[in-house]
Protein backbone atom coordinates (compact mmCIF):
# COMPACT_ATOMS: atom_id res chain seq x y z
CA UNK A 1 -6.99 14.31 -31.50
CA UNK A 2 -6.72 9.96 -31.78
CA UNK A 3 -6.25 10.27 -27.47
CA UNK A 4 -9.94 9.77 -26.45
CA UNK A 5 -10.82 6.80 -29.09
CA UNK A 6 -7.40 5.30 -28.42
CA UNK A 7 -8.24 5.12 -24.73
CA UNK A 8 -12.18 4.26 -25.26
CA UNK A 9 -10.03 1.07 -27.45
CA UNK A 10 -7.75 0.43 -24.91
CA UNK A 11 -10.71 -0.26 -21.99
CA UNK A 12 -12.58 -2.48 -24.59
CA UNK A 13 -9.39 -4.37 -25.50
CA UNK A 14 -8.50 -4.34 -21.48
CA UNK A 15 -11.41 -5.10 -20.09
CA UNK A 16 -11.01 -8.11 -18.41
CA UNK A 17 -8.13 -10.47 -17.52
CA UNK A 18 -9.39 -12.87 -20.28
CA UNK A 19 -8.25 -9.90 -23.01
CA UNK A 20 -5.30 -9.10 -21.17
CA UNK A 21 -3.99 -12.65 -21.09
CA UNK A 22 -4.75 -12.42 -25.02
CA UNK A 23 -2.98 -9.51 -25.72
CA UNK A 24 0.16 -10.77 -24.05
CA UNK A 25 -0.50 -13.93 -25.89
CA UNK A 26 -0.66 -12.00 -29.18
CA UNK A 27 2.63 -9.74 -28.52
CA UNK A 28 4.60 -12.55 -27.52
CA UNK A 29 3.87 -14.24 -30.58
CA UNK A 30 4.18 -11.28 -32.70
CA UNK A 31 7.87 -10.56 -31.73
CA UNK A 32 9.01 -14.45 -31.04
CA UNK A 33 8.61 -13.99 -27.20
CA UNK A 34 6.72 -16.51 -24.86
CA UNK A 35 4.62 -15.40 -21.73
CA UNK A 36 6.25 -16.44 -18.57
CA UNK A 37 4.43 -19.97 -18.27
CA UNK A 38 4.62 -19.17 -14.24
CA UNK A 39 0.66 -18.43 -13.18
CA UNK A 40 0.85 -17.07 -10.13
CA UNK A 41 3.83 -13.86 -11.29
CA UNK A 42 1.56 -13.98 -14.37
CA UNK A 43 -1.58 -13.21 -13.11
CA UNK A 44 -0.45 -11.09 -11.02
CA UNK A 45 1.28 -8.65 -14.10
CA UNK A 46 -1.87 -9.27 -16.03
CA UNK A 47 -4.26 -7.93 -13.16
CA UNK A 48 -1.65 -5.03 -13.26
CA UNK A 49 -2.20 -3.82 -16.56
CA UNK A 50 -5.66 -4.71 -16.58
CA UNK A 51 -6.12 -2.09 -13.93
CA UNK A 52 -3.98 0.47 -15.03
CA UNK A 53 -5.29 0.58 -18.58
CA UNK A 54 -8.72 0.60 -16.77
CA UNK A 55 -7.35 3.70 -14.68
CA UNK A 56 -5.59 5.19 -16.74
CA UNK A 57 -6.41 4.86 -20.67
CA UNK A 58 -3.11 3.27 -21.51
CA UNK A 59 -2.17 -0.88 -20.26
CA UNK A 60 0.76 0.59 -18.62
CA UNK A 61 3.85 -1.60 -17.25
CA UNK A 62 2.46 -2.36 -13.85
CA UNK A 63 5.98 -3.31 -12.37
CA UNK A 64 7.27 0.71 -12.99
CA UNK A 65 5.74 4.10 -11.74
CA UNK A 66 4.46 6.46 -13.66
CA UNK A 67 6.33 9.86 -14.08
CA UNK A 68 3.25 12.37 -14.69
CA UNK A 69 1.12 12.36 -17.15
CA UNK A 70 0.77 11.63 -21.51
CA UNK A 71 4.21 11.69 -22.99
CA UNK A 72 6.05 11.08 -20.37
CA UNK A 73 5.37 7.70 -19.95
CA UNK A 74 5.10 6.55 -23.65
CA UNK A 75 7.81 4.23 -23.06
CA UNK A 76 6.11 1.89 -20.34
CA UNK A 77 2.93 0.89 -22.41
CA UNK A 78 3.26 -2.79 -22.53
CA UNK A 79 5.47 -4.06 -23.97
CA UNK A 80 7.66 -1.31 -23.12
CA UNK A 81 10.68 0.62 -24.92
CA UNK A 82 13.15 -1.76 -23.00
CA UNK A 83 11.42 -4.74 -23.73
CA UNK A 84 13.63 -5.73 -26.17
CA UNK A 85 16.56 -4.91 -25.05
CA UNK A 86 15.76 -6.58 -21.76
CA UNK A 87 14.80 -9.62 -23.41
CA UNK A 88 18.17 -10.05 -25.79
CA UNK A 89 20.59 -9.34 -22.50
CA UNK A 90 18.10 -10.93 -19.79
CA UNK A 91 15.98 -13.26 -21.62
CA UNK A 92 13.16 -11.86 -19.56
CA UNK A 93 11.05 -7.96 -19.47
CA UNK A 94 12.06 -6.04 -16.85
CA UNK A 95 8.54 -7.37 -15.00
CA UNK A 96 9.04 -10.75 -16.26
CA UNK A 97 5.89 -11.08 -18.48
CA UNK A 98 7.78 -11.64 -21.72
CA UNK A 99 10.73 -14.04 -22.18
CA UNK A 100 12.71 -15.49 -24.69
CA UNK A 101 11.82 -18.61 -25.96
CA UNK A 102 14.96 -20.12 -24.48
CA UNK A 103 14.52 -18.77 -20.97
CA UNK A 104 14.04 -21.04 -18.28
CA UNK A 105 11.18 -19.61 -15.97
CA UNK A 106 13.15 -21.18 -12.95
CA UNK A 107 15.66 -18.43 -13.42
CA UNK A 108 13.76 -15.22 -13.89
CA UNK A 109 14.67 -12.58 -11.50
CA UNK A 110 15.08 -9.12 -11.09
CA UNK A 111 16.98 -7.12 -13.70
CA UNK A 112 18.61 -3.73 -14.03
CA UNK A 113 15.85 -0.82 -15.06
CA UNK A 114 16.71 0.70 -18.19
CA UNK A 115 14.40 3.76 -17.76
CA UNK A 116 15.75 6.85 -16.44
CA UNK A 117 13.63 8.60 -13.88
């Protein structure tokens, strides 16, 4: 079963703040998003997903709860199902990490959640 090296890859990779920052860095690139240049909301999501990927396994959206356990919260690993979508409608994730490169970080505020509960 890939679920224990996956999550033994996931600490290393989410060890520190330092990896988080450049694994946002690298998924923003990836899919022609920018981080939210804002340091202070920033570090704040970062330090979120630091410590729930150290908790639990998996760098899950710190801005959402969890609904049990394994596959029921596939779709909040960062960068999360609704990413996307959030980012075409909103210009911004629902937690504000990722924005679109036209976004001005002066306007980022809360959005409607997408997930159903």
């Amino acid at each position: 079963m890939r679920t224990k090296p996956l999550r033994r890859s996931c600490l290393s990779k989410f060890s520190d703040l330092e990896s988080v920052r450049r694994y946002a860095d690298q998924v923003a690139n990836r899919r022609g998003w920018v981080v939210n240049p804002d340091p202070e909301l920033t570090e704040v999501i970062l330090a979120g997903l630091c410590m729930t990927a150290q908790k639990t396994g998996r760098p899950y959206c710190p801005c959402r709860d969890l609904d049990g356990t394994g596959d029921n919260n596939k779709d909040i690993i960062c960068p999360c199902t609704y990413s996307a979508a959030d980012i075409d409608e909103h210009g911004q994730c629902y937690c504000g990490l990722y924005l679109s490169a036209g976004k001005d970080v002066a306007n980022v505020s809360s959005i409607p959640e997408r997930r159903l509960t």
